[in-house]
Protein backbone atom coordinates (compact mmCIF):
# COMPACT_ATOMS: atom_id res chain seq x y z
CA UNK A 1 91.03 98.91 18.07
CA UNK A 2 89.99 95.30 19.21
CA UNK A 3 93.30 93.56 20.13
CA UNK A 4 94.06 90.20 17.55
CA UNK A 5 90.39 89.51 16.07
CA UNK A 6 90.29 91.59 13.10
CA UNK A 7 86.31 92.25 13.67
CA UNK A 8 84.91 95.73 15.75
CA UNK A 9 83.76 95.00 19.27
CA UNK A 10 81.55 96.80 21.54
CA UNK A 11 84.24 99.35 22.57
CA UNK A 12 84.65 100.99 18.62
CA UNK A 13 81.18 101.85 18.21
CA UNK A 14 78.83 104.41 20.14
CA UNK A 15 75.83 102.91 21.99
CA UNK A 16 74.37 105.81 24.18
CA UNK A 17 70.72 106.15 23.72
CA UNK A 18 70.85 103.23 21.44
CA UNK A 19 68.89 99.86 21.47
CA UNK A 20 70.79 97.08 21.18
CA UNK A 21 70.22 93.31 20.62
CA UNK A 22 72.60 91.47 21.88
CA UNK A 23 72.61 87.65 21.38
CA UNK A 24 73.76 86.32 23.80
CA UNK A 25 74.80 82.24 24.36
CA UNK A 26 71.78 81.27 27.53
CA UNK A 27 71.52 77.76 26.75
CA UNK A 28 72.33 76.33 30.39
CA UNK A 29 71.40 73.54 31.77
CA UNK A 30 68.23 72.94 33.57
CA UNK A 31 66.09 70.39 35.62
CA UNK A 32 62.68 70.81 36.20
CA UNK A 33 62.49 74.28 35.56
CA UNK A 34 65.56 75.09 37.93
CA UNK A 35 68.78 76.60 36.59
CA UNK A 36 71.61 73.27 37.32
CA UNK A 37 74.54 75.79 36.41
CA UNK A 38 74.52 79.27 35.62
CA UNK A 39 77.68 79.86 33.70
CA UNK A 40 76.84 81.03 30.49
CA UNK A 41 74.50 83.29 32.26
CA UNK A 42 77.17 84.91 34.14
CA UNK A 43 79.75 84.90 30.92
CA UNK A 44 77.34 87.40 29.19
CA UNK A 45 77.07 89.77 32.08
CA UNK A 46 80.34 91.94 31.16
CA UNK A 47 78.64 92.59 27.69
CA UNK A 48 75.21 93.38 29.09
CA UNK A 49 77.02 95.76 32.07
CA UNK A 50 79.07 97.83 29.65
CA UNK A 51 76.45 98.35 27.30
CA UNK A 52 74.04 99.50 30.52
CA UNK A 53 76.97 102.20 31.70
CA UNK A 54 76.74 103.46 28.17
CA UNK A 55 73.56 104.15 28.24
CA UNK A 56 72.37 101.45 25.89
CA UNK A 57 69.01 100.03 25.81
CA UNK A 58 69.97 96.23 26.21
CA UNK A 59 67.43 93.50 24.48
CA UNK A 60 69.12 90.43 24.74
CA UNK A 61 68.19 86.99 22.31
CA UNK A 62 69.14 83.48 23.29
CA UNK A 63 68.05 79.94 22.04
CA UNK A 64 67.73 77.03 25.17
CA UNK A 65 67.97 73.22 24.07
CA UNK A 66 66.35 71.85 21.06
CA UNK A 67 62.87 72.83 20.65
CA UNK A 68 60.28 71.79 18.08
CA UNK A 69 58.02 74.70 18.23
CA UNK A 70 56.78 76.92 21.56
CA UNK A 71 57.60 74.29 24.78
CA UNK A 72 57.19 76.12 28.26
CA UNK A 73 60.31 73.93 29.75
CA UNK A 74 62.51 75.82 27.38
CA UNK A 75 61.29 78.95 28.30
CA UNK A 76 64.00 81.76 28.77
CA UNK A 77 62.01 83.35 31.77
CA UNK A 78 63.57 81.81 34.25
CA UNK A 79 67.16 82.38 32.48
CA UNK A 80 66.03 86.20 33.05
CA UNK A 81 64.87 85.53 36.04
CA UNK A 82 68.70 84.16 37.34
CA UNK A 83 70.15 87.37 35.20
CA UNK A 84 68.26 89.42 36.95
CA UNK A 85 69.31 88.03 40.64
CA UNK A 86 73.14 88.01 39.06
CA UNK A 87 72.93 91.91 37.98
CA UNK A 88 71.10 93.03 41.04
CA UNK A 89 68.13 95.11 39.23
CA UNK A 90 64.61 93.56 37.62
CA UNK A 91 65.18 91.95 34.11
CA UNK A 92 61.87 92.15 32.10
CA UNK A 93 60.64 89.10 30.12
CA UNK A 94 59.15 89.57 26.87
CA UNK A 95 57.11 86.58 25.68
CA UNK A 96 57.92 85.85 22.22
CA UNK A 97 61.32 87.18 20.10
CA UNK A 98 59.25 88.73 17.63
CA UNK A 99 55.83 90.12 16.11
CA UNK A 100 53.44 92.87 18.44
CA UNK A 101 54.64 90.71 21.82
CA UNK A 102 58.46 91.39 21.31
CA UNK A 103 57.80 95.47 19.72
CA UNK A 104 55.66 96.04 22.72
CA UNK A 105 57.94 94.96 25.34
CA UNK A 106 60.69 96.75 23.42
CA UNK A 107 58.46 99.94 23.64
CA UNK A 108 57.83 100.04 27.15
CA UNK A 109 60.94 98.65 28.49
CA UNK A 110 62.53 101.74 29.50
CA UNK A 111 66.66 101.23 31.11
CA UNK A 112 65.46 98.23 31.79
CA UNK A 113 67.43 95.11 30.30
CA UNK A 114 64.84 92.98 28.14
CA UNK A 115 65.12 89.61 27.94
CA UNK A 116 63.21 87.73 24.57
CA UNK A 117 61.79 84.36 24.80
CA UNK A 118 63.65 81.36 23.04
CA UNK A 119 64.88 81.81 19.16
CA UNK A 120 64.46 77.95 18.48
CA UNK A 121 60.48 78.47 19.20
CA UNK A 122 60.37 79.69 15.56
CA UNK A 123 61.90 77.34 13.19
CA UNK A 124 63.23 80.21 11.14
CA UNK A 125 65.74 80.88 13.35
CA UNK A 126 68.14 77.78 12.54
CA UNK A 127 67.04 78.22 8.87
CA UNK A 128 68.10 81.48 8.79
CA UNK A 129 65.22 83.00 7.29
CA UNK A 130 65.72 86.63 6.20
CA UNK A 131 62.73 87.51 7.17
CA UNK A 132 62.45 86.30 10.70
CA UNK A 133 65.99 87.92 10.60
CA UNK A 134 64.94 91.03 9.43
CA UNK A 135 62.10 90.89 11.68
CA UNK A 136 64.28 90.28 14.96
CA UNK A 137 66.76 93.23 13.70
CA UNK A 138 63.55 95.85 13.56
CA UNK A 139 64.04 95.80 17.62
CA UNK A 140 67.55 97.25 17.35
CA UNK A 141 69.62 99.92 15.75
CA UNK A 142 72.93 97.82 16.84
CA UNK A 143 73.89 94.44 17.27
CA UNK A 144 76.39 92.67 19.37
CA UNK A 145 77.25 89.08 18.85
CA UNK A 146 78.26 87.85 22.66
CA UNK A 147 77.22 83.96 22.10
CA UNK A 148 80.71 82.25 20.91
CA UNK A 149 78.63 78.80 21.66
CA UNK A 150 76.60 79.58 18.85
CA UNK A 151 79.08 81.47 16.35
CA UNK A 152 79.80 78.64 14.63
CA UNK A 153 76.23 78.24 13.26
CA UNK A 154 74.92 80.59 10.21
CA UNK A 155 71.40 81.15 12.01
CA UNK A 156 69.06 84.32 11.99
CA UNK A 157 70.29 85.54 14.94
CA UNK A 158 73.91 84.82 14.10
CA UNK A 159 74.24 85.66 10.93
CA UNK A 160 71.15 86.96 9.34
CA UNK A 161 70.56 89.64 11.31
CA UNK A 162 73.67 90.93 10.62
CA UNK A 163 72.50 92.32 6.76
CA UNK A 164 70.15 94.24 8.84
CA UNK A 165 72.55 96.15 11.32
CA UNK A 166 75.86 97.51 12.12
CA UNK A 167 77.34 94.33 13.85
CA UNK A 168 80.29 94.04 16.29
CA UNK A 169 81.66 91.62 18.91
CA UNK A 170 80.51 91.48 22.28
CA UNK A 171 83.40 91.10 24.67
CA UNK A 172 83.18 87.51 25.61
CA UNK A 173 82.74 86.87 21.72
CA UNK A 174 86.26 88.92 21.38
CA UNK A 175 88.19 87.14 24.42
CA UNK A 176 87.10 83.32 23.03
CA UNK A 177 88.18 83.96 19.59
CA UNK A 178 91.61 86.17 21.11
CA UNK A 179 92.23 83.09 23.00
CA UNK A 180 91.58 80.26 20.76
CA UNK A 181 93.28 81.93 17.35
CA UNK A 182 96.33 83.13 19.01
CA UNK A 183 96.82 80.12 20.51
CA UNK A 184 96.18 78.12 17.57
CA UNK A 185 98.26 80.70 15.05
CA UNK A 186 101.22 80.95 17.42
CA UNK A 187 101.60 78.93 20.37
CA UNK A 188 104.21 78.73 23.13
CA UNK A 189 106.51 76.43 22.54
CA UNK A 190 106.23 72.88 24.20
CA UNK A 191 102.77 72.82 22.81
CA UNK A 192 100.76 70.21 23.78
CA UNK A 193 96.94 68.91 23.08
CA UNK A 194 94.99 66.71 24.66
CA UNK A 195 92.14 64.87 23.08
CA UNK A 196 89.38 63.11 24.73
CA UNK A 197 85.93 62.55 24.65
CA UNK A 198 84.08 59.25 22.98
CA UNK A 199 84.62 59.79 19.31
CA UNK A 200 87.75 60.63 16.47
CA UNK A 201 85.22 61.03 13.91
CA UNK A 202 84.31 64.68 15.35
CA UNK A 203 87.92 65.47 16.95
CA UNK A 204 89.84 64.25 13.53
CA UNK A 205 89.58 67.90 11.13
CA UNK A 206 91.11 69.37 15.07
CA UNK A 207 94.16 67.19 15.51
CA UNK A 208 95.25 67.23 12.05
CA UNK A 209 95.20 71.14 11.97
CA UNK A 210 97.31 71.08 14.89
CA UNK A 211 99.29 68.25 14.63
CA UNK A 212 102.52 70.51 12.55
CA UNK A 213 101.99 72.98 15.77
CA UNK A 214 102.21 70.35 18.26
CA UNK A 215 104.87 68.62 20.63
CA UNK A 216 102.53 66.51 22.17
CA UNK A 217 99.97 64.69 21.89
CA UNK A 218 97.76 62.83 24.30
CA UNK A 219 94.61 60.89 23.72
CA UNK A 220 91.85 59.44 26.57
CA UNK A 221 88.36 58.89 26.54
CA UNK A 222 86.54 56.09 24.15
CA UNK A 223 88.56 57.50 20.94
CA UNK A 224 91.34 56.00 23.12
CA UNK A 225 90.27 52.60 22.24
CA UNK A 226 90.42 53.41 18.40
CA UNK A 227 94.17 54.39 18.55
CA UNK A 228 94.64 51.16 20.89
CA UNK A 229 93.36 49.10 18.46
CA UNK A 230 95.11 50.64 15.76
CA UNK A 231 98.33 49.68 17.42
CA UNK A 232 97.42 46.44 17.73
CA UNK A 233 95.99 46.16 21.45
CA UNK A 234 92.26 44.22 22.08
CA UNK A 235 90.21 46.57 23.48
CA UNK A 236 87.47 43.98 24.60
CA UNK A 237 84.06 45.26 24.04
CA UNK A 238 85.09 48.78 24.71
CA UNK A 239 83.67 51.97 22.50
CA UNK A 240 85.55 51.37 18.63
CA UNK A 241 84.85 53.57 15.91
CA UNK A 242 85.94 50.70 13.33
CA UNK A 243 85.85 52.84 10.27
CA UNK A 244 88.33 55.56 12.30
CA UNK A 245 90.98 52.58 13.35
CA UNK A 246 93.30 53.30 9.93
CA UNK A 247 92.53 57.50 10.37
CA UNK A 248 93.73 56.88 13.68
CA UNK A 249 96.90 55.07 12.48
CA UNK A 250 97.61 57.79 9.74
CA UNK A 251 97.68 60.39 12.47
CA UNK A 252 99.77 57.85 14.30
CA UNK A 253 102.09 58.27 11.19
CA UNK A 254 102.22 61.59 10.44
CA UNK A 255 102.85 62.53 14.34
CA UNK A 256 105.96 60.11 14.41
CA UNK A 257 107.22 61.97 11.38
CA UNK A 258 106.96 65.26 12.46
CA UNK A 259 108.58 64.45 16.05
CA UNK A 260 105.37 64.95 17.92
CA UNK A 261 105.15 62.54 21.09
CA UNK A 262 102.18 60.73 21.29
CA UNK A 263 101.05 59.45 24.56
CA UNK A 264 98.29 56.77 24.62
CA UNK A 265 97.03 55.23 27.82
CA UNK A 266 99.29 52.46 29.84
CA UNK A 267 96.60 50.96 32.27
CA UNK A 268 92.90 51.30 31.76
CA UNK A 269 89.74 51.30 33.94
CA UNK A 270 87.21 48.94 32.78
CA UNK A 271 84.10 47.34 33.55
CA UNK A 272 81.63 44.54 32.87
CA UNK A 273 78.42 46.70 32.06
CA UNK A 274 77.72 50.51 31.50
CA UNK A 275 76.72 51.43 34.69
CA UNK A 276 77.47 53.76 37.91
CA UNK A 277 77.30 50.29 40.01
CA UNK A 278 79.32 48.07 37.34
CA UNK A 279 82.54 46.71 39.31
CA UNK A 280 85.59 48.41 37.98
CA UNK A 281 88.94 47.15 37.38
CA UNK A 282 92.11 48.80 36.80
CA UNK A 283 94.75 46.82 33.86
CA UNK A 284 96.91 47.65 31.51
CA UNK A 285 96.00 47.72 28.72
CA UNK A 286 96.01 44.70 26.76
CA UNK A 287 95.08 42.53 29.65
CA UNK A 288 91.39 43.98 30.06
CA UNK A 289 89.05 40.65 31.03
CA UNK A 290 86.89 39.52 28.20
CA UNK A 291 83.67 41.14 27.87
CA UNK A 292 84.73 43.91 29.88
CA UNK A 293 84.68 48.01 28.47
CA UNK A 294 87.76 50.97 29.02
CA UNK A 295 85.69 53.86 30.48
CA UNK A 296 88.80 55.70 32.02
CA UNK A 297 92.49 55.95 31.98
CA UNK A 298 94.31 54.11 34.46
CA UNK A 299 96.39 55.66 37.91
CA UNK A 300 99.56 55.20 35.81
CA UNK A 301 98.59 56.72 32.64
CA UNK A 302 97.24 59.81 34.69
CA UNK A 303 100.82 60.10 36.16
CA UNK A 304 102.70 60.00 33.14
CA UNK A 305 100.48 62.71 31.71
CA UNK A 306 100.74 64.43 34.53
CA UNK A 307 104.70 64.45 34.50
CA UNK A 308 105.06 64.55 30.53
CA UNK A 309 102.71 67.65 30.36
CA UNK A 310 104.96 69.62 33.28
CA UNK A 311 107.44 70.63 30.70
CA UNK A 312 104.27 72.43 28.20
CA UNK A 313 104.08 76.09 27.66
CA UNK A 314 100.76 76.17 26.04
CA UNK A 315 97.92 73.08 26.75
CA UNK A 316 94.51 73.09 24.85
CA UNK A 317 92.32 70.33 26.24
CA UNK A 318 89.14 69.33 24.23
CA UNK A 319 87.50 65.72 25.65
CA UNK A 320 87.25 64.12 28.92
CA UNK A 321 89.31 61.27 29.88
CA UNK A 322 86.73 58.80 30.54
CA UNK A 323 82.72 58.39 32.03
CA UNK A 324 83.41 61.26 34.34
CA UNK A 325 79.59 61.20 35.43
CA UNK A 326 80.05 58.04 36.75
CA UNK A 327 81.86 58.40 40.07
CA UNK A 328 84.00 54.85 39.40
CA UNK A 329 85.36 56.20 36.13
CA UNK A 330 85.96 59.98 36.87
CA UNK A 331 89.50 59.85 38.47
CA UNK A 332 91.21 60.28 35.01
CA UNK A 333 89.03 63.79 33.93
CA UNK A 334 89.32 65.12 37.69
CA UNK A 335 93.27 63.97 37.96
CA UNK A 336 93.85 65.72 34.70
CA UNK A 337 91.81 68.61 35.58
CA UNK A 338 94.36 69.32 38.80
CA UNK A 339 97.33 67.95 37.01
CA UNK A 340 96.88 71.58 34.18
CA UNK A 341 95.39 73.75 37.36
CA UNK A 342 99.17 73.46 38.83
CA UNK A 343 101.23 74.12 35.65
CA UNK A 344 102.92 77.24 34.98
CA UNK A 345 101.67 77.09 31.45
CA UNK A 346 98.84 78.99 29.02
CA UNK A 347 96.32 76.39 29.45
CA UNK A 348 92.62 76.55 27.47
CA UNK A 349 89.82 74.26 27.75
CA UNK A 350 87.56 73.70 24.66
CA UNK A 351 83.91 73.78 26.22
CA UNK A 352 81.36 71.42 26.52
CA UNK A 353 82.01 68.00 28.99
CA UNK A 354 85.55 69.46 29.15
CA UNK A 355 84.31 72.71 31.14
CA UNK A 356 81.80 70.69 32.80
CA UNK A 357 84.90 68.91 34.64
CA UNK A 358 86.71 72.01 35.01
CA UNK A 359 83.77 73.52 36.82
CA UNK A 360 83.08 70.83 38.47
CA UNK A 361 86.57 70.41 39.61
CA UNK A 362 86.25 74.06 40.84
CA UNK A 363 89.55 75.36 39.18
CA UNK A 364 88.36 77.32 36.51
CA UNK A 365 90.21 80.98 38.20
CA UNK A 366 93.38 78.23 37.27
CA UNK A 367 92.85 77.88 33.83
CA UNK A 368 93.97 81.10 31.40
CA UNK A 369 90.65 80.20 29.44
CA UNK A 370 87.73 78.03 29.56
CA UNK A 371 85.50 78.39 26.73
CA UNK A 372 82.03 78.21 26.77
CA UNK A 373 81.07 76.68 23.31
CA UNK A 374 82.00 73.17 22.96
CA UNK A 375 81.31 72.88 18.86
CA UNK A 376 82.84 76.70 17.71
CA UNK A 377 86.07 75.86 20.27
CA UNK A 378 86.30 72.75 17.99
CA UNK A 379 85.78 74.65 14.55
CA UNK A 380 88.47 77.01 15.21
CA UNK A 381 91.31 74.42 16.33
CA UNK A 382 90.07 73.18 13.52
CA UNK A 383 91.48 76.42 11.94
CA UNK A 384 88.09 77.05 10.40
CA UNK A 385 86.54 80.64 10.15
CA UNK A 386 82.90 80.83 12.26
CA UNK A 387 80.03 82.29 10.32
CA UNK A 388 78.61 84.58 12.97
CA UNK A 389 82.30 86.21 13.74
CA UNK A 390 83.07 86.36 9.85
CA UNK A 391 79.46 88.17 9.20
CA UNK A 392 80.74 91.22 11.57
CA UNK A 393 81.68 94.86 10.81
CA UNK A 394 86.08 94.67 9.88
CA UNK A 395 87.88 96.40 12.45
């Protein structure tokens, strides 16, 4: 049986001569065409490779970006293209997800793997229309949920499908949600969370789920500014969600009475404009310049994170520390990045910007986990159940 996530995976069902659809999270980044990072591409290969050595037929479903309607820059052939280069054998391309273009390439695609063209060309898909559903899940006889990025979102290929065929976890699916629920149910003890990005509004359902878990707390980024300011300090012009400043003190609150240690920032980096060339300058906080903006944590805060979070067991980190894709105010996200590579710890990285620094960093192979959906990773330290993991077959 799959180990801690209640749902059947891959391994409890028999694929052989089967075809299966596997949807699989392909929405990486591109520029001009050209694949910037291929990540997600190469998180779905363990899925796709076991299915292949049991004989399965493999017909895999992604969405890319935001589309409104067919666009030929969100196209998924060159996504196949890059999968096809990663799993060293031709990946065919069908041109369409459904109707005669998707049943055709499904009849004459042999052992190859099949890849179909973007969901999100067909508004159906995020409306989870049971027919488009049902339509999708005539390809298959069995499908496998792989795309974690997307599990938090009831859509056709999510969920819908799923009233259509026997549905299990693909194995990435089955290590995110291992990873994020034990950790979240049961964590080793000094646990500690760190919290950054630009907004509390979207981190606040998170940090209030774990706060009774948690030993520590620290906070960067722009939603910084809203617990400096709810202490009392002027933050200038910097980023303030106003409406957030008494949430912020609650939490504040509530931490202090449940012994958790909350560490804000000491010394700030901050700048005149919002710009790569702005001149920074490092304060503490409280004595930014008027008119001036925090877009990082200071040297000092980063070392007293850095030496607080050395005695933590278990880390989750969710939010970068400040503008990392501005050179000028990246040394917090980077500095913080190296400061969890060295600990001796169980250390997991909710996706989105946060991976983007880890990657970027190049330390992922030092992180126990770094997830690949930004939004689901939320939802579940949220302690919230994801549609497309609930709608699979019990284990």
């Amino acid at each position: 049986m799959s180990d801690g996530i209640g749902k059947k995976t891959v391994r409890d069902i028999s694929v052989a001569g089967k075809r299966v659809l596997v949807r699989a999270d392909l929405n990486v980044p591109m520029e001009d065409g050209v694949i910037t990072d291929d990540t997600r591409i190469r998180e779905s290969l363990p899925t796709i490779t076991y299915l292949l050595e049991q004989k399965a037929q493999v017909i895999v479903c992604s969405h890319l970006g935001r589309p409104k309607g067919p666009d030929p820059e969100l196209s998924l052939a060159p996504v196949a293209g890059r999968m096809g280069n990663l799993l060293g054998q031709e990946v065919l391309f069908a041109e369409d997800c459904v109707g005669p273009v998707a049943k055709e390439a499904v009849a004459v695609m042999g052992h190859h793997v099949l890849v179909l063209e973007n969901l999100r060309f067909h508004s159906e898909e995020e409306k989870n229309v049971p027919a488009f559903a049902e339509e999708l899940a005539s390809l298959a006889d069995i499908f496998v949920n792989d795309a974690f990025g997307a599990a938090h979102r009831a859509h056709a290929s999510t969920e819908g499908v799923t009233h259509y065929l026997p549905s299990v976890a693909g194995l990435l699916m089955e290590k995110e949600v291992r990873y994020l629920s034990a950790l979240v149910a049961d964590p080793p003890k000094p646990f500690a969370a760190i919290v950054g990005g630009a907004k509390v509004s979207t981190k606040i359902a998170a940090i209030e789920h774990l706060l009774p878990k948690l030993d520590m707390l620290f906070v960067g980024g722009g939603m910084a500014n809203t617990f400096l300011k709810a202490t009392g300090v002027n933050v200038q012009m910097s980023l303030v969600e106003d409406e957030q400043v008494e949430v912020a003190r609650t939490i504040l609150e509530k931490a202090r009475e449940q012994g958790v240690a909350v560490h804000l920032p000491e010394d700030v980096v901050a700048a005149s404009k919002f710009a790569a060339d702005a001149e920074a300058l490092t304060r503490p906080v409280g004595k930014v310049p008027h008119g001036y903006m925090i877009l990082d944590i200071g040297p000092e805060t980063l070392k007293a994170y850095a030496a607080a979070l050395k005695t933590a067991r278990a880390v989750v980190w969710n939010g970068p520390m400040g503008v990392f894709e501005m050179e000028k105010f990246a040394a917090g996200s980077f500095g913080l990045a190296r400061a969890l590579a060295s600990l001796d710890a169980t250390t997991v990285v909710g996706g989105g910007e946060t991976a983007a620094v880890v990657a970027q960093s190049g330390l992922q192979s030092r992180f126990t986990h770094v997830s690949t959906g930004g939004g689901a990773s939320l939802e579940m330290l949220e302690g919230r159940e994801l549609p497309g993991v609930a709608a699979l077959m019990d284990a």
